[in-house]
C-alpha atoms as a PDB file:
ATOM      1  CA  UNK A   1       0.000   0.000   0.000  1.00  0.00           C
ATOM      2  CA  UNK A   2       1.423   3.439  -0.854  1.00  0.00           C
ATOM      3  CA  UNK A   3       1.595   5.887   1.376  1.00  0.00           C
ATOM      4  CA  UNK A   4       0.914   9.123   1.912  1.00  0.00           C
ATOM      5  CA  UNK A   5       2.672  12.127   3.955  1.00  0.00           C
ATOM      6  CA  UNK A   6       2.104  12.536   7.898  1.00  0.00           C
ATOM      7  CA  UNK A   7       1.881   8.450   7.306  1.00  0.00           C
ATOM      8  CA  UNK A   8      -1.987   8.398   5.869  1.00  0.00           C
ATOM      9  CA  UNK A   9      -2.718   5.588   3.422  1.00  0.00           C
ATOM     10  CA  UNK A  10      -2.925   7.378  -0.126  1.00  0.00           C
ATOM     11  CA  UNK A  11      -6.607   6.582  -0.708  1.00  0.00           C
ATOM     12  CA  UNK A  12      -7.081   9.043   1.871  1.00  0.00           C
ATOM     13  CA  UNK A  13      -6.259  11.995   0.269  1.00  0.00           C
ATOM     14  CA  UNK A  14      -7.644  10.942  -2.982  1.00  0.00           C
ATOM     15  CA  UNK A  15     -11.134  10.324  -1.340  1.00  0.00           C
ATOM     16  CA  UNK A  16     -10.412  13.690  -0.271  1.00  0.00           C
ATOM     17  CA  UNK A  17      -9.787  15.037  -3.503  1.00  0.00           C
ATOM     18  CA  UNK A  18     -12.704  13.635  -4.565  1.00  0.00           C
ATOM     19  CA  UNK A  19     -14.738  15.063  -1.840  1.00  0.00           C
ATOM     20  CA  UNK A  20     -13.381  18.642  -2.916  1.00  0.00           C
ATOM     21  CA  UNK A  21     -14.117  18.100  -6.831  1.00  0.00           C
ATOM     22  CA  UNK A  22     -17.898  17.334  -5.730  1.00  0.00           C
ATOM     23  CA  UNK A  23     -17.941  20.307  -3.301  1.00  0.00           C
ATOM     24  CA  UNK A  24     -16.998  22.730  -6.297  1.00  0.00           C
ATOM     25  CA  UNK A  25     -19.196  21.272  -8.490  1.00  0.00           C
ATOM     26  CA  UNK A  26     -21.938  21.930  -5.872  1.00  0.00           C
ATOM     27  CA  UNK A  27     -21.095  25.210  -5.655  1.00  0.00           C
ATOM     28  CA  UNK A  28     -21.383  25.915  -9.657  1.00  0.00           C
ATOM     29  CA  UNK A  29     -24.721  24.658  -9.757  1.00  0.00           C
ATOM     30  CA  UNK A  30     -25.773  26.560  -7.165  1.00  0.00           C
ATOM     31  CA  UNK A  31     -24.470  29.821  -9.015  1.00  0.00           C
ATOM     32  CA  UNK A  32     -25.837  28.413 -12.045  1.00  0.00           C
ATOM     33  CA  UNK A  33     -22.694  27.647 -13.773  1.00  0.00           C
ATOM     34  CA  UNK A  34     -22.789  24.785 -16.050  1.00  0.00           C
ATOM     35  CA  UNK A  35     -19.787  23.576 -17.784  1.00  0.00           C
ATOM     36  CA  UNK A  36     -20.316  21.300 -20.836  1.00  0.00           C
ATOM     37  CA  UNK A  37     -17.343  19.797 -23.062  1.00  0.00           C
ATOM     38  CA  UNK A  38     -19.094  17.260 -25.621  1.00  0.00           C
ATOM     39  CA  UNK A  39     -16.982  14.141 -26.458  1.00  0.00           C
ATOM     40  CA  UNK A  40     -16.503  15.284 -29.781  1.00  0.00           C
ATOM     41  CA  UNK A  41     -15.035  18.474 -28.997  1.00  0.00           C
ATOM     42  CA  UNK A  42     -12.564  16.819 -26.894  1.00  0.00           C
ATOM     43  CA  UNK A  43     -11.712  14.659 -30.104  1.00  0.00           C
ATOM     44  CA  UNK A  44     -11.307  17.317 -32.417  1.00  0.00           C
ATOM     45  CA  UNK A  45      -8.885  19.255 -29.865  1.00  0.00           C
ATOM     46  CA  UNK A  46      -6.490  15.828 -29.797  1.00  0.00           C
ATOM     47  CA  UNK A  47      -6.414  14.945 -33.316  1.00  0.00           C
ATOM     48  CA  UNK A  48      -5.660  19.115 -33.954  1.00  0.00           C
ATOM     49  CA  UNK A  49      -2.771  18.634 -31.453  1.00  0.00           C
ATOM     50  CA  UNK A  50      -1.869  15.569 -33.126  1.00  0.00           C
ATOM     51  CA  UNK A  51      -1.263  17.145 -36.384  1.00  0.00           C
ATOM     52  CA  UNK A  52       0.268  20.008 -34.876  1.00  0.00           C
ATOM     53  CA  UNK A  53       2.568  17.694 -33.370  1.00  0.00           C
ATOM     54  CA  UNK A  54       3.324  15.879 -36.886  1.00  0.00           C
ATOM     55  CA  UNK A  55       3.931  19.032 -38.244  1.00  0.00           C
ATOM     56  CA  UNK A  56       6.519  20.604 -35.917  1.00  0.00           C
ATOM     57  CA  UNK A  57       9.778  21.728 -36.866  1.00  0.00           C
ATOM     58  CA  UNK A  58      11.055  21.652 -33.520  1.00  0.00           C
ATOM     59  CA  UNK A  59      12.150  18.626 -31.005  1.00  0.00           C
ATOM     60  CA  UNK A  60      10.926  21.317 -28.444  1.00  0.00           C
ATOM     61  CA  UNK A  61       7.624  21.379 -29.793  1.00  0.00           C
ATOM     62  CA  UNK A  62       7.460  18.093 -30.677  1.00  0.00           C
ATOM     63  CA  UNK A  63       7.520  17.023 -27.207  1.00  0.00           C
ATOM     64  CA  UNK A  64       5.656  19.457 -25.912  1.00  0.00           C
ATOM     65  CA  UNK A  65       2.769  18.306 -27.832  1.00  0.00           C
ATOM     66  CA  UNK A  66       3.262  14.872 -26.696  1.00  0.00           C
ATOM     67  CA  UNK A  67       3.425  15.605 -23.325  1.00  0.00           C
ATOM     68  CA  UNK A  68       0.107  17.475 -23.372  1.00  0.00           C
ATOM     69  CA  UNK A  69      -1.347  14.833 -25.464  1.00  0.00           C
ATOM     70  CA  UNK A  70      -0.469  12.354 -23.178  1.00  0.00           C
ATOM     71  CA  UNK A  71      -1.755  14.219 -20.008  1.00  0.00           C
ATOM     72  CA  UNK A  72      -5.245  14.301 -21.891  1.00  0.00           C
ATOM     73  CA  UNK A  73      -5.023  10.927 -22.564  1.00  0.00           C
ATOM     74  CA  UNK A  74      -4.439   9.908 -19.237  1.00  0.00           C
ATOM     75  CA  UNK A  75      -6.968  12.437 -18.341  1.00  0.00           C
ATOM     76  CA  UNK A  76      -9.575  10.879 -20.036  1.00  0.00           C
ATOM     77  CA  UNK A  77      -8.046   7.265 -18.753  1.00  0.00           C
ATOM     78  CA  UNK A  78      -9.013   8.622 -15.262  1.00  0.00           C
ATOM     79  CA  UNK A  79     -12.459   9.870 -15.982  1.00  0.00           C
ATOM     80  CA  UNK A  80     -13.780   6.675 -17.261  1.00  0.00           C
ATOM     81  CA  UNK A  81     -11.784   4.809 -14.462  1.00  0.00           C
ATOM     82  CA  UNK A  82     -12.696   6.932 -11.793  1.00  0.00           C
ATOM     83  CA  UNK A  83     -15.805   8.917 -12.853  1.00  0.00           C
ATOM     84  CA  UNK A  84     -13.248  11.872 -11.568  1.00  0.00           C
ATOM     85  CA  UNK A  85      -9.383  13.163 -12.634  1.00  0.00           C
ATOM     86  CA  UNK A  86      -7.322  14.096  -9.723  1.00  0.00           C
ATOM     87  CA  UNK A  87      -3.897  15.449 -10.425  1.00  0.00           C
ATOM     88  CA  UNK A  88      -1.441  14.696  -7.161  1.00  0.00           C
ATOM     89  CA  UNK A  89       2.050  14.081  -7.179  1.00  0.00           C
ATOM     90  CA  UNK A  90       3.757  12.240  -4.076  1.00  0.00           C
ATOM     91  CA  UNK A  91       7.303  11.727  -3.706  1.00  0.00           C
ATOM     92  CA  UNK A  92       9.965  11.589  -0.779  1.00  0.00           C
ATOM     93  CA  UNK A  93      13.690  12.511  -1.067  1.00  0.00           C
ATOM     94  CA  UNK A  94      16.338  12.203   1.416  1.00  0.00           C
ATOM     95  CA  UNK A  95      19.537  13.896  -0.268  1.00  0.00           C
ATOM     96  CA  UNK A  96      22.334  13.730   3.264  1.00  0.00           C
ATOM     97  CA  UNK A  97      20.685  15.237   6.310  1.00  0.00           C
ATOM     98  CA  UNK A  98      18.118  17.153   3.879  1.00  0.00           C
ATOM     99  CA  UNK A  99      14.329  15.565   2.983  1.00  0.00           C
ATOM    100  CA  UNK A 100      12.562  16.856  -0.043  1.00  0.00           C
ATOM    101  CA  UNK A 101       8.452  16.215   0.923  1.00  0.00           C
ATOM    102  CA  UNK A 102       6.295  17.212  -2.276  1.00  0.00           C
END
């Protein structure tokens, strides 16, 4: 089991990420705010990036695109896992006397 900082399972704070996500999403409503992203508009943003990303001149840009292509893809991997996407990263790093939380 991984685990978390101040030694709290890691399902913890994602249940609490969770929690938060639903809160805001509360909150628009109640203002009246309504976001809506069809599918298809999704799908015409990636395959633009796509061929933006076949067309570059650059390395730079090149793997820029892919990076941001692959964070949507993962994205979209955690919305259909997860019903949710929650971005967290969690590492530890002891360099001599010195620890790194983040």
């Amino acid at each position: 089991m991984r685990v978390a900082q101040n030694d709290k399972p890691a399902h913890i704070d994602q249940e609490r990420a969770f929690a938060k996500a639903d809160e805001e999403r509360r909150r628009a409503e109640a203002l009246g705010v309504e976001m809506v992203v069809r599918p298809a508009d999704r799908a015409e943003c990636g395959v633009s990036l796509a061929i933006w990303m076949a067309r570059s001149q650059t390395v730079m840009a090149t793997v820029a695109l892919g990076l941001i292509i692959g964070g949507a893809v993962g994205n979209a991997i955690d919305r259909l896992a997860y019903g949710a996407v929650v971005d967290f990263a969690l590492f530890h790093v002891q360099i001599g006397a010195n620890t790194y939380n983040g």
